[in-house]
PDB file of N, CA and C in Angstrom:
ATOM      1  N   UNK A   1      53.914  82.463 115.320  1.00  0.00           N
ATOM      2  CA  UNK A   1      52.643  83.113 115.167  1.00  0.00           C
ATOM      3  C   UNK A   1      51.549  82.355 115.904  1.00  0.00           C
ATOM      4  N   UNK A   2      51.822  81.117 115.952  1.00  0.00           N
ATOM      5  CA  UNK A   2      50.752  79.966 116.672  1.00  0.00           C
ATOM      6  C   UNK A   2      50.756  80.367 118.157  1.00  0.00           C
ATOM      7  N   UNK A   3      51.822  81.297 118.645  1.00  0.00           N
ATOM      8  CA  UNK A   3      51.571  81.944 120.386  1.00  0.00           C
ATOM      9  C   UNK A   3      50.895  82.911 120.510  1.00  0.00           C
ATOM     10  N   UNK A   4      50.800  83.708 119.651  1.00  0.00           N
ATOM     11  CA  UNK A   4      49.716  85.481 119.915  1.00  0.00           C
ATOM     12  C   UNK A   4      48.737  84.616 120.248  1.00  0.00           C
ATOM     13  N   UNK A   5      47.757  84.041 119.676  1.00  0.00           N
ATOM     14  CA  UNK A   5      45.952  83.279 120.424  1.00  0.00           C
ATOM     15  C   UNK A   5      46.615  82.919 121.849  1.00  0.00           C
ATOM     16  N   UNK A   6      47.512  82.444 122.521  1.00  0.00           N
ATOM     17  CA  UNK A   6      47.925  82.191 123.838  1.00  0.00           C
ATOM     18  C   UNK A   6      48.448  83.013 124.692  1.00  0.00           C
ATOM     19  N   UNK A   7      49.487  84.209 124.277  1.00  0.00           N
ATOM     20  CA  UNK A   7      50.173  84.923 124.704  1.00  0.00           C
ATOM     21  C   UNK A   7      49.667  86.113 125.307  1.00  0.00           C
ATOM     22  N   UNK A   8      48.749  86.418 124.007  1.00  0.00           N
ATOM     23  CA  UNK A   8      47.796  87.825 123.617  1.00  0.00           C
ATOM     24  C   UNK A   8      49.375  88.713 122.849  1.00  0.00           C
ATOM     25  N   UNK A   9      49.065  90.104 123.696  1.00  0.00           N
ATOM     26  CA  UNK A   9      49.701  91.665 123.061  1.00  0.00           C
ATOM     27  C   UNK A   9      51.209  91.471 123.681  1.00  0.00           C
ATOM     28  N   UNK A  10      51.321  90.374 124.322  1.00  0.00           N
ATOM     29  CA  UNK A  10      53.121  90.384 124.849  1.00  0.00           C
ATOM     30  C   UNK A  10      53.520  89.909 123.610  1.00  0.00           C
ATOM     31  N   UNK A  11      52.931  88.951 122.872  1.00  0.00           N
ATOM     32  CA  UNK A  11      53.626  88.046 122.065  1.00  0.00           C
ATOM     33  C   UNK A  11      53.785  88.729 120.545  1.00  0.00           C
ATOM     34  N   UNK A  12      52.355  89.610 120.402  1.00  0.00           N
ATOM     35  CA  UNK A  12      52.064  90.635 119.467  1.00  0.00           C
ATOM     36  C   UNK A  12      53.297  91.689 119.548  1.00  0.00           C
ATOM     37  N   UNK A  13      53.931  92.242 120.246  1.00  0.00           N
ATOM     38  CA  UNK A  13      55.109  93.183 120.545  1.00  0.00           C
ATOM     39  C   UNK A  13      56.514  92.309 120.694  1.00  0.00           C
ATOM     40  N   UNK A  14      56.389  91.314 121.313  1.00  0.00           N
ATOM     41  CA  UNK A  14      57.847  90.554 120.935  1.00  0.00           C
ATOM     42  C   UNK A  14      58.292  90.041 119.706  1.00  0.00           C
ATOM     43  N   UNK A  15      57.062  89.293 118.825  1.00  0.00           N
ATOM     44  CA  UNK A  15      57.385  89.308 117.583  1.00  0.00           C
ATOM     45  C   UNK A  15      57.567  90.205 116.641  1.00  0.00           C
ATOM     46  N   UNK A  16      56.834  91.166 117.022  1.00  0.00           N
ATOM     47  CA  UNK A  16      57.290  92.651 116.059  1.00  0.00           C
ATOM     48  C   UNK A  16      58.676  93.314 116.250  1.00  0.00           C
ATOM     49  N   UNK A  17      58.869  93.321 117.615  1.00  0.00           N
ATOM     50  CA  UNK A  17      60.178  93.868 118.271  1.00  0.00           C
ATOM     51  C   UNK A  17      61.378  92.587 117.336  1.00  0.00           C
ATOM     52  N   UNK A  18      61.123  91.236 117.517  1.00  0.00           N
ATOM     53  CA  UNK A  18      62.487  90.398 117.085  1.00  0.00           C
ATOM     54  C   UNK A  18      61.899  90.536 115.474  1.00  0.00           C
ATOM     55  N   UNK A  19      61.201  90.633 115.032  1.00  0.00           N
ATOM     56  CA  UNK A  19      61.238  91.142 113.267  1.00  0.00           C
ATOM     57  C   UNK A  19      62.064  92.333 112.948  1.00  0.00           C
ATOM     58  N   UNK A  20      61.934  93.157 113.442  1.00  0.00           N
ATOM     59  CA  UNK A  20      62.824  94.475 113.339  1.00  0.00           C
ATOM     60  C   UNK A  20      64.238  94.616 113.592  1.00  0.00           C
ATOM     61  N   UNK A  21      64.563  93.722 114.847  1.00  0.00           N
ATOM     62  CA  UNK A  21      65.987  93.522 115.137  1.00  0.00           C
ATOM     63  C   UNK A  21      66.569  92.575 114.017  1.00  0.00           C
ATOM     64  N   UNK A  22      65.938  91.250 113.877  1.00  0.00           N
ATOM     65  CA  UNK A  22      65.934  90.190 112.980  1.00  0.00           C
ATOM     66  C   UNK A  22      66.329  90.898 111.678  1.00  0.00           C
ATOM     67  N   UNK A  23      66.166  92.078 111.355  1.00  0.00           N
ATOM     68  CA  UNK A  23      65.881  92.765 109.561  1.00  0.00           C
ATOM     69  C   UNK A  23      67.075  94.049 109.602  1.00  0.00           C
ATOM     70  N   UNK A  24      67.470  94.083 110.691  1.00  0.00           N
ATOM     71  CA  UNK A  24      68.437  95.288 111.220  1.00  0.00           C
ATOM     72  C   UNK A  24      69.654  95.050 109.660  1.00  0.00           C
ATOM     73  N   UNK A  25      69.947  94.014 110.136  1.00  0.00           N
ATOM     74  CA  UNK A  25      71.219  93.711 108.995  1.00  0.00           C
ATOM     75  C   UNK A  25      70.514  92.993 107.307  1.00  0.00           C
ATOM     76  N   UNK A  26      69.124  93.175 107.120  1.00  0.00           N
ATOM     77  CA  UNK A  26      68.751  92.293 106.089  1.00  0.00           C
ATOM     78  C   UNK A  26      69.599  92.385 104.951  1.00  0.00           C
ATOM     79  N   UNK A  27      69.827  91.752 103.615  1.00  0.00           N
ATOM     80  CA  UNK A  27      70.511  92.410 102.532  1.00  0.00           C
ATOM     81  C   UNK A  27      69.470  92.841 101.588  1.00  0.00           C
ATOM     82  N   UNK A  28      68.362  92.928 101.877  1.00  0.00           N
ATOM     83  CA  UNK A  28      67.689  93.832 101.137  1.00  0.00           C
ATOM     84  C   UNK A  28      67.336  95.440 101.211  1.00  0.00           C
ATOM     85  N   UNK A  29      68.215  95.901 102.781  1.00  0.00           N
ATOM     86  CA  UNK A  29      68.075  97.089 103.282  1.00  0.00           C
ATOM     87  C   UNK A  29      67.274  97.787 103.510  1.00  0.00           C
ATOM     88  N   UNK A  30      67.633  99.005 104.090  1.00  0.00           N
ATOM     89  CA  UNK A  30      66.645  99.179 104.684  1.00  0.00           C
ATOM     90  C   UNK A  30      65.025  99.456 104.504  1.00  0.00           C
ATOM     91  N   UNK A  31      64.665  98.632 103.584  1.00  0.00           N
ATOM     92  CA  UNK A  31      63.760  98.837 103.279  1.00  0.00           C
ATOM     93  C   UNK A  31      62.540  97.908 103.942  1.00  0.00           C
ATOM     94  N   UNK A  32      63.462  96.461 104.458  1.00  0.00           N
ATOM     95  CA  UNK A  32      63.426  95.732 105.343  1.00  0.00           C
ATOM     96  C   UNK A  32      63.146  95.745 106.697  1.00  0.00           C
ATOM     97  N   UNK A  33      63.413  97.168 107.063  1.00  0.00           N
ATOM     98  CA  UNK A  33      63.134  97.386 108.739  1.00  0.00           C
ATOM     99  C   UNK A  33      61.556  97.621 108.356  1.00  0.00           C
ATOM    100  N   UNK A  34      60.784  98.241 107.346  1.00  0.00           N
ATOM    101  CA  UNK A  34      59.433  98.836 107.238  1.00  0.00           C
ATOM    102  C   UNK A  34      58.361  97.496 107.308  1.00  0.00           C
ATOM    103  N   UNK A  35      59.264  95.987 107.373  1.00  0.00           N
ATOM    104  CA  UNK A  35      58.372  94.635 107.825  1.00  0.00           C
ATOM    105  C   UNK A  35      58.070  94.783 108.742  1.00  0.00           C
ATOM    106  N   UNK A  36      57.993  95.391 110.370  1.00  0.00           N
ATOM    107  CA  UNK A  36      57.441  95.793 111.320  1.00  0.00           C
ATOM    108  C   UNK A  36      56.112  95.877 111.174  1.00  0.00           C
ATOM    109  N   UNK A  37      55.505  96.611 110.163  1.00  0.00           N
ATOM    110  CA  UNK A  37      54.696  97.562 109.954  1.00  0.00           C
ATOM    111  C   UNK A  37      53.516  96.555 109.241  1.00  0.00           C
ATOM    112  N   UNK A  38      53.211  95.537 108.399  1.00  0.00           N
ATOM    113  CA  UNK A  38      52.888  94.385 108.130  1.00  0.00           C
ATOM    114  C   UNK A  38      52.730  93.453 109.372  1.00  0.00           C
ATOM    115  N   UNK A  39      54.124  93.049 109.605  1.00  0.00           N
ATOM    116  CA  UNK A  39      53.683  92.047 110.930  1.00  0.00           C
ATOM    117  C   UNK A  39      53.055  92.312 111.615  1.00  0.00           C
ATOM    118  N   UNK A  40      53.126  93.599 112.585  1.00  0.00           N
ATOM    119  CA  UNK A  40      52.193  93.829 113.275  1.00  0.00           C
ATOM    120  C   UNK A  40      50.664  93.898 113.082  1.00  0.00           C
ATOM    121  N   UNK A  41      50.643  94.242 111.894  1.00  0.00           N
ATOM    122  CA  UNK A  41      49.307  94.642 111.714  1.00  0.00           C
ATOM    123  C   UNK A  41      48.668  92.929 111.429  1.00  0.00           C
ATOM    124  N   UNK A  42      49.416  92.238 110.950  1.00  0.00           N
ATOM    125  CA  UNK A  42      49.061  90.627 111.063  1.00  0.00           C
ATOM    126  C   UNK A  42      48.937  90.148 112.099  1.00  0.00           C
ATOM    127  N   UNK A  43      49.767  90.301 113.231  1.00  0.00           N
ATOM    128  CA  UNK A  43      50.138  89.730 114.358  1.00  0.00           C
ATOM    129  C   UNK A  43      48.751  90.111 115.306  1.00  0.00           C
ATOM    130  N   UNK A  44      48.644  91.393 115.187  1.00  0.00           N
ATOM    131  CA  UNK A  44      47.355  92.305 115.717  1.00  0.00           C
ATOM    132  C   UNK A  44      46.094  91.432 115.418  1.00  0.00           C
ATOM    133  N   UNK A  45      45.756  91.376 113.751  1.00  0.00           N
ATOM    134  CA  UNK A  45      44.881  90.066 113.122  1.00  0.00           C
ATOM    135  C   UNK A  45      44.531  88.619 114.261  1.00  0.00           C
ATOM    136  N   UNK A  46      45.814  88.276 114.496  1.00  0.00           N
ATOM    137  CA  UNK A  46      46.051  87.137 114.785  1.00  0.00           C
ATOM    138  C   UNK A  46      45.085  87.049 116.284  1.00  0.00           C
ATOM    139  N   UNK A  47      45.919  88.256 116.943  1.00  0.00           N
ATOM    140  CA  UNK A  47      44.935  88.363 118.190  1.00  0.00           C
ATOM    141  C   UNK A  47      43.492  88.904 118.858  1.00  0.00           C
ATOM    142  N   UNK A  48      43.215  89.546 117.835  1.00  0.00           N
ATOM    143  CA  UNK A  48      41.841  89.754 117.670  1.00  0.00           C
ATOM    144  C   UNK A  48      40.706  88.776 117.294  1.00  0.00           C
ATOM    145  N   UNK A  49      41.565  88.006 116.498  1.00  0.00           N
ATOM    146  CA  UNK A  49      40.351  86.690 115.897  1.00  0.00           C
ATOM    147  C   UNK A  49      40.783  85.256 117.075  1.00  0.00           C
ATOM    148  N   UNK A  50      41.832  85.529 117.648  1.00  0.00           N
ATOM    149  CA  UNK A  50      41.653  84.105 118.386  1.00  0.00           C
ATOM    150  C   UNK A  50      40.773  83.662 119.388  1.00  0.00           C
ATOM    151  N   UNK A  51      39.614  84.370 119.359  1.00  0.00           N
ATOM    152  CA  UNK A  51      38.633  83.644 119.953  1.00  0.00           C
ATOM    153  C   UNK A  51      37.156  82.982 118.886  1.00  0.00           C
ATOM    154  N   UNK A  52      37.440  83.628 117.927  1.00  0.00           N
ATOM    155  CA  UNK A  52      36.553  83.341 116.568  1.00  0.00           C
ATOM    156  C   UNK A  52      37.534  81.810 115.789  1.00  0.00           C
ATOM    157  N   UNK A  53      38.611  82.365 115.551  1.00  0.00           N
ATOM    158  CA  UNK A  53      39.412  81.286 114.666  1.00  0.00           C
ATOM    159  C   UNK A  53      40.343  81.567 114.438  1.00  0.00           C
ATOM    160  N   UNK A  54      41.307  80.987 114.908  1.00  0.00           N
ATOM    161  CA  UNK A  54      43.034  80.875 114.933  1.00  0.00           C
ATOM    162  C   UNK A  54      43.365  80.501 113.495  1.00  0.00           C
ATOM    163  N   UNK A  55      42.751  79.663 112.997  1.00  0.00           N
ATOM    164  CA  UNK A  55      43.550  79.453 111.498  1.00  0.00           C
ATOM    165  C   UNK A  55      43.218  80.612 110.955  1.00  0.00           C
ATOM    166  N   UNK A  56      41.868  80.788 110.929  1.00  0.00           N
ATOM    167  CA  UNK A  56      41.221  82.291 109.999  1.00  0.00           C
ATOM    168  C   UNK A  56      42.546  83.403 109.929  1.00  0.00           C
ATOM    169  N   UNK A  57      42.760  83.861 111.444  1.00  0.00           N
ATOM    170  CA  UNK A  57      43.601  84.903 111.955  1.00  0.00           C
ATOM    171  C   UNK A  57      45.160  84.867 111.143  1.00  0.00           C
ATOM    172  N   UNK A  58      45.736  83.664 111.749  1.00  0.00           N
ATOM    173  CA  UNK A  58      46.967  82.473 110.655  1.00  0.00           C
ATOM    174  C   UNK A  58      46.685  83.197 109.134  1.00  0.00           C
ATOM    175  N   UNK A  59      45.899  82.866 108.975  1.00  0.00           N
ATOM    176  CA  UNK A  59      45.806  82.447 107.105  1.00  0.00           C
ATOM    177  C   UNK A  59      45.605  84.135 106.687  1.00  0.00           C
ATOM    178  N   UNK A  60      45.171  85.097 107.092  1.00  0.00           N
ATOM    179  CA  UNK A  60      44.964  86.628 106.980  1.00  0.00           C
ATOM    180  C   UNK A  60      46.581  87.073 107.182  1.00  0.00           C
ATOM    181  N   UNK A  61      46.874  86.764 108.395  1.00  0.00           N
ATOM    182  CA  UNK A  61      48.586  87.234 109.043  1.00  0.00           C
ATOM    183  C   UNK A  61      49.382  86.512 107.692  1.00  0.00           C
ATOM    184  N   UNK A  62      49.656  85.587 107.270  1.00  0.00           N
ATOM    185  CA  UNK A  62      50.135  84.789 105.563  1.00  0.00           C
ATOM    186  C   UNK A  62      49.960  85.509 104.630  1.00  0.00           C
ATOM    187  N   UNK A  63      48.563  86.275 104.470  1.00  0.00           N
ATOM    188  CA  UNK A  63      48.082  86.585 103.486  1.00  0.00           C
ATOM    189  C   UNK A  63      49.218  88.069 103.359  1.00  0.00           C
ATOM    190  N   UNK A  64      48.856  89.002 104.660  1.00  0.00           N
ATOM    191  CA  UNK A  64      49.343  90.335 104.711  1.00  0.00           C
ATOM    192  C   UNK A  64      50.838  89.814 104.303  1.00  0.00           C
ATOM    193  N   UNK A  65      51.600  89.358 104.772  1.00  0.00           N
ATOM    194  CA  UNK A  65      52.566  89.170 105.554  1.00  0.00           C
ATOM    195  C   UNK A  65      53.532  88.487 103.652  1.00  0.00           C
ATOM    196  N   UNK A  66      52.844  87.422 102.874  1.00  0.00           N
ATOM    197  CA  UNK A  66      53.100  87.741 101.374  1.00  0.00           C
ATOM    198  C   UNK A  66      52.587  88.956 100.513  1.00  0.00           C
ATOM    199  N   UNK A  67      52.041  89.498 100.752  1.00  0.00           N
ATOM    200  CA  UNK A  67      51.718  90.509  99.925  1.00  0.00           C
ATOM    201  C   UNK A  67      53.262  91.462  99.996  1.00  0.00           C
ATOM    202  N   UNK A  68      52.984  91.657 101.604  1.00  0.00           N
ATOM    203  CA  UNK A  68      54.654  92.404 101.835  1.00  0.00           C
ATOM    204  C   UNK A  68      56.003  92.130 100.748  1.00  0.00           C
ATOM    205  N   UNK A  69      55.981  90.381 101.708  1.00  0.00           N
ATOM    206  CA  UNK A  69      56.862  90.535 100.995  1.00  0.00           C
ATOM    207  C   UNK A  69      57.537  90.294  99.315  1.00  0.00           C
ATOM    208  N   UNK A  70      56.396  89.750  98.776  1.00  0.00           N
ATOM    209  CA  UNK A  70      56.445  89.764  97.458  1.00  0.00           C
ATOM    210  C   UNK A  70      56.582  91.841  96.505  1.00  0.00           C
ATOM    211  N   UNK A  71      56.342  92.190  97.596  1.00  0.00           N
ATOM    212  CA  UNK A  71      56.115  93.946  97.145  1.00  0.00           C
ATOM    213  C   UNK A  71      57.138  94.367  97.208  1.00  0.00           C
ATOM    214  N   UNK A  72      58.522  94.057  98.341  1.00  0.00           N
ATOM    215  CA  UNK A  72      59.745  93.985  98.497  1.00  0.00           C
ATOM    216  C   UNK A  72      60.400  93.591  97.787  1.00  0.00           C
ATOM    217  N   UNK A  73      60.074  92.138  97.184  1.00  0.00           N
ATOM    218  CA  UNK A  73      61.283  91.492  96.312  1.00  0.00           C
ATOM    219  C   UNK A  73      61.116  92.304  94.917  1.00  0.00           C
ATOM    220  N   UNK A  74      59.894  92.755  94.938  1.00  0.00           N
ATOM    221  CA  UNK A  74      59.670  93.126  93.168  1.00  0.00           C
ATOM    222  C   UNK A  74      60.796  94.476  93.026  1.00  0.00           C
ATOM    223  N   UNK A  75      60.426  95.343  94.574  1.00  0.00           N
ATOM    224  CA  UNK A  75      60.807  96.844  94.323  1.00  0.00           C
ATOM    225  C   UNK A  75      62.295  96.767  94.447  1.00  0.00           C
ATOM    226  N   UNK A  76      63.019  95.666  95.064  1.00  0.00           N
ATOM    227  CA  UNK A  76      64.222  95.477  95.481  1.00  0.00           C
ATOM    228  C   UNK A  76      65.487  95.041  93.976  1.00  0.00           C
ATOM    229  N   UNK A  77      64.664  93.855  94.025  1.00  0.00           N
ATOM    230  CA  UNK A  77      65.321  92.706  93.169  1.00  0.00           C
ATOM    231  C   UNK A  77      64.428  92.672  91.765  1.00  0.00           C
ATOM    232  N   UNK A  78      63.534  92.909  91.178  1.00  0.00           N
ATOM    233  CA  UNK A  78      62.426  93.189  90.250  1.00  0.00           C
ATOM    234  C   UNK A  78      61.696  91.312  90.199  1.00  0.00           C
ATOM    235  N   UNK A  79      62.004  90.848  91.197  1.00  0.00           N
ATOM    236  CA  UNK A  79      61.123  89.609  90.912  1.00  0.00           C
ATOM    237  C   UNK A  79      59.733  89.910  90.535  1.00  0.00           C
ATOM    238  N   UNK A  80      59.302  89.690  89.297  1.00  0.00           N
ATOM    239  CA  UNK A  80      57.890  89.144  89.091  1.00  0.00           C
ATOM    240  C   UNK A  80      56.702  89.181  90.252  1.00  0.00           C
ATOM    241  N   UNK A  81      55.730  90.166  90.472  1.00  0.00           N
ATOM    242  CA  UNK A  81      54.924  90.468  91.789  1.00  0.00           C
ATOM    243  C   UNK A  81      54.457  88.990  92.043  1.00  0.00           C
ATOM    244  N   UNK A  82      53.294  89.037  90.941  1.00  0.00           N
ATOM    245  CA  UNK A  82      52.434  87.781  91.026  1.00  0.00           C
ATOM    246  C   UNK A  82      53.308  86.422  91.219  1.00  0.00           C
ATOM    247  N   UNK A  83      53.951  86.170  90.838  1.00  0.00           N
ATOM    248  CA  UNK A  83      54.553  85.050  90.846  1.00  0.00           C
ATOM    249  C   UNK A  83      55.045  84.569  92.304  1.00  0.00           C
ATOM    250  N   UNK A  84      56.330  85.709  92.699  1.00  0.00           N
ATOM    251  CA  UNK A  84      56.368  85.828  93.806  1.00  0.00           C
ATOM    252  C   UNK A  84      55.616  85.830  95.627  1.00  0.00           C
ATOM    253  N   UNK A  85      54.605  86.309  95.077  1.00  0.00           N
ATOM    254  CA  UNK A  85      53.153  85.977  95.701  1.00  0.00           C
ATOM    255  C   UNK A  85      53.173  84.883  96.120  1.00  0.00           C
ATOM    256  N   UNK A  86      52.433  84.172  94.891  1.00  0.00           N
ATOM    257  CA  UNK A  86      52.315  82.860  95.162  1.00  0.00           C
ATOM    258  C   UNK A  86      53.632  81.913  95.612  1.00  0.00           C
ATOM    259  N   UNK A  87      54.649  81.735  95.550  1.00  0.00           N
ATOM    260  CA  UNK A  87      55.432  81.042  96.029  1.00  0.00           C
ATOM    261  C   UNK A  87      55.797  81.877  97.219  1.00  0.00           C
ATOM    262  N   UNK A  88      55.901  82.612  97.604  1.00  0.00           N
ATOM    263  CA  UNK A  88      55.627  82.915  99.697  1.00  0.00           C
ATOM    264  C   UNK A  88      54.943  82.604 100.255  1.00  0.00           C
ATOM    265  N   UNK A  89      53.698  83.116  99.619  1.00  0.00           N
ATOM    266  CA  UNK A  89      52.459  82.416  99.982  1.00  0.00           C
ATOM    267  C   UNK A  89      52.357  80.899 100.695  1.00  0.00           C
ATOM    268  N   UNK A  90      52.814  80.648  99.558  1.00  0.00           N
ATOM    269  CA  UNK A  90      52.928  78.762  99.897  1.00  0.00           C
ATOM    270  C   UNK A  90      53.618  78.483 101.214  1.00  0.00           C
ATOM    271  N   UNK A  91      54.748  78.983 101.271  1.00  0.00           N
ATOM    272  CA  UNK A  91      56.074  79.181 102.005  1.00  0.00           C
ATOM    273  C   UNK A  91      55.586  79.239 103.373  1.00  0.00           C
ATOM    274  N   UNK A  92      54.559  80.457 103.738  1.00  0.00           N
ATOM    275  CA  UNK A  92      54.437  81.668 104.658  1.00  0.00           C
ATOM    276  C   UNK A  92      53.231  80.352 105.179  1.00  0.00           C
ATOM    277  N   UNK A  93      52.651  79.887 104.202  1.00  0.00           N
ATOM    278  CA  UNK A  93      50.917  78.899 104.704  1.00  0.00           C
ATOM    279  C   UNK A  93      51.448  77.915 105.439  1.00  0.00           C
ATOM    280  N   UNK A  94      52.675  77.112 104.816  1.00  0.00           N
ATOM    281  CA  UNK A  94      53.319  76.060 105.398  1.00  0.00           C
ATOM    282  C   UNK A  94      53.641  76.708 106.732  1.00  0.00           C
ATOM    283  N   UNK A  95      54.693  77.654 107.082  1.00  0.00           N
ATOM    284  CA  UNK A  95      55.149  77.719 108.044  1.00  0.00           C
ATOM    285  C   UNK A  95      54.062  78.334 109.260  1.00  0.00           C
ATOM    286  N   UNK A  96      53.017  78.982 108.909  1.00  0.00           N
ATOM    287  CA  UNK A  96      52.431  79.753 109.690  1.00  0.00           C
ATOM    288  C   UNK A  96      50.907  79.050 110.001  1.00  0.00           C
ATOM    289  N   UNK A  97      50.276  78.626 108.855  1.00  0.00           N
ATOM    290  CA  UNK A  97      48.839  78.252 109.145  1.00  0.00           C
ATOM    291  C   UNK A  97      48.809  77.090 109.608  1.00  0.00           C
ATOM    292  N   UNK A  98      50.014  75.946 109.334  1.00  0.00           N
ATOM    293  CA  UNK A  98      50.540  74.423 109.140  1.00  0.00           C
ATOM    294  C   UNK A  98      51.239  74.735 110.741  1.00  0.00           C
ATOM    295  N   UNK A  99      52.240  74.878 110.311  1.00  0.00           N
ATOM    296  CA  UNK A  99      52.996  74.178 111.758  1.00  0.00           C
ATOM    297  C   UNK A  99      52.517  75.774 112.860  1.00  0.00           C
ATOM    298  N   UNK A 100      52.000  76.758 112.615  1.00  0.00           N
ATOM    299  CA  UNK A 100      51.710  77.625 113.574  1.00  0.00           C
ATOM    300  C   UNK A 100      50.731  76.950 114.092  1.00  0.00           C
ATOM    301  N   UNK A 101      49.224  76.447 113.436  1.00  0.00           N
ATOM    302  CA  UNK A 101      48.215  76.048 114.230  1.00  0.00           C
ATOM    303  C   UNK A 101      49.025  74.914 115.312  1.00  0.00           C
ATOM    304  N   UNK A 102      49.820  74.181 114.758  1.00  0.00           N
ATOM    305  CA  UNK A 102      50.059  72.593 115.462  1.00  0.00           C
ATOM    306  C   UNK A 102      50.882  72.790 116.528  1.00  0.00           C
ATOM    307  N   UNK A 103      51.407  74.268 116.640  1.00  0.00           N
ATOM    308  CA  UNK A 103      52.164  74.788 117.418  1.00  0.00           C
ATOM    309  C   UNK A 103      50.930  74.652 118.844  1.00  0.00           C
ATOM    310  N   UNK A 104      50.248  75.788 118.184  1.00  0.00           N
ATOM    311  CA  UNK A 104      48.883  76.170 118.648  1.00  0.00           C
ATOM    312  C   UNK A 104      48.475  75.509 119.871  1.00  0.00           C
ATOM    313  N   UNK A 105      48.215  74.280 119.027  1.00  0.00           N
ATOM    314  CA  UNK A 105      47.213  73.127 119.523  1.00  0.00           C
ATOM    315  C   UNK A 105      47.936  72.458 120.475  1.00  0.00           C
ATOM    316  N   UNK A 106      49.287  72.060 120.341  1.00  0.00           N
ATOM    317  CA  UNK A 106      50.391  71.123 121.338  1.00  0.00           C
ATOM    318  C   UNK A 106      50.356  72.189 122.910  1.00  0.00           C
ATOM    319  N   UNK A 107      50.371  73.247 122.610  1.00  0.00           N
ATOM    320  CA  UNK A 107      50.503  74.220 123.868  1.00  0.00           C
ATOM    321  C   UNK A 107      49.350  74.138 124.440  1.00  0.00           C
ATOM    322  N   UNK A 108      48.564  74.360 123.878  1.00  0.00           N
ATOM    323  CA  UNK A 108      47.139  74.063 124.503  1.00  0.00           C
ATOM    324  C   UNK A 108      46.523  73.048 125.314  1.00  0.00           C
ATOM    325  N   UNK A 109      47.227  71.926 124.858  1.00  0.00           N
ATOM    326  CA  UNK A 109      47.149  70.160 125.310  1.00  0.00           C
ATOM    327  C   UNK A 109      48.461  70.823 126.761  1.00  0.00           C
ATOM    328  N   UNK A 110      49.174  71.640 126.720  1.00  0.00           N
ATOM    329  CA  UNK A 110      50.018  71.692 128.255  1.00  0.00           C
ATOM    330  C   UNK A 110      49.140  72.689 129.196  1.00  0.00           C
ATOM    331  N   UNK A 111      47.923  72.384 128.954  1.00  0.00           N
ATOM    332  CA  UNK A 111      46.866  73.223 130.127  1.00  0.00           C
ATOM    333  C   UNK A 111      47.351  75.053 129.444  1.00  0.00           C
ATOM    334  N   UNK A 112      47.530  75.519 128.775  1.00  0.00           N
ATOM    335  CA  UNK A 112      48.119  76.807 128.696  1.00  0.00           C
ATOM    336  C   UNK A 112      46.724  77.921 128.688  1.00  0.00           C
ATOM    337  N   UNK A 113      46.373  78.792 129.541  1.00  0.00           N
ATOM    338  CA  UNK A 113      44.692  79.269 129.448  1.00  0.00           C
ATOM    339  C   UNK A 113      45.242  80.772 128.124  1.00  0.00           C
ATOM    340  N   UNK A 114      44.251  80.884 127.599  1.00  0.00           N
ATOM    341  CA  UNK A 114      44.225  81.762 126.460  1.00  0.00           C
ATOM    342  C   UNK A 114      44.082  82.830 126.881  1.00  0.00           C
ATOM    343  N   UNK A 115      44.533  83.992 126.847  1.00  0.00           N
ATOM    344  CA  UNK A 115      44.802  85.460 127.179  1.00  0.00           C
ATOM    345  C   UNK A 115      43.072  86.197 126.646  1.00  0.00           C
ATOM    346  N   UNK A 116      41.964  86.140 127.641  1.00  0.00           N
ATOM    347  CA  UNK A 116      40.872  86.388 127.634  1.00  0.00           C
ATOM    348  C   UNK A 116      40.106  87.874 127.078  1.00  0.00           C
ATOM    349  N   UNK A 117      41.478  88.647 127.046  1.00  0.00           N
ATOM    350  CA  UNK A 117      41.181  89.949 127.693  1.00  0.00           C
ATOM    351  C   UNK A 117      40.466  90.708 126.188  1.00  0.00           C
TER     352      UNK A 117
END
């Protein structure tokens, strides 16, 4: 997620495209292919705000992106909404706001110019 602020709308469509393939076989079925539909709209987030604030963008794309899937596990598996929430949440912050920004930032330090458009 730390490449859409660099990439722009290529990176916005490749990650949506390998989420969907990625979920083809999920064992939660197909209910799993409809994560497209979330990511993107996070991923979209992501690239719209990266000239305002990349974490902001990060931490919104986390936000959507547990809501999902805590809405999944409940309707699937009956896990507990709220609960569930919060422990993706956590999960989704670590991997996305944490090591996405640091992702971010290391690419940036390799001269990489930010997709202006």
């Amino acid at each position: 997620m730390g490449l859409v602020p660099i990439f722009g709308m290529p990176a916005v469509y490749g990650l949506t495209l390998g989420i969907f393939l990625g979920n083809i076989m999920s064992p939660l079925g197909p209910i799993d292919l409809f994560s497209v539909i979330p990511s993107f709209i996070g991923l979209f987030i992501i690239y719209k705000l990266r000239n305002r604030s990349v974490i902001f963008g990060l931490l919104i794309y986390s936000l959507i992106i547990s809501l999902w899937i805590a809405l999944m596990l409940n309707l699937v598996l009956n896990f507990p909404y709220l609960i569930t929430f919060v422990y993706v949440f956590i999960g989704v912050i670590i991997a996305t706001v944490m090591l996405g920004y640091i992702l971010y930032k290391a690419i940036l330090k390799l001269n990489f110019s930010i997709d202006k458009r």
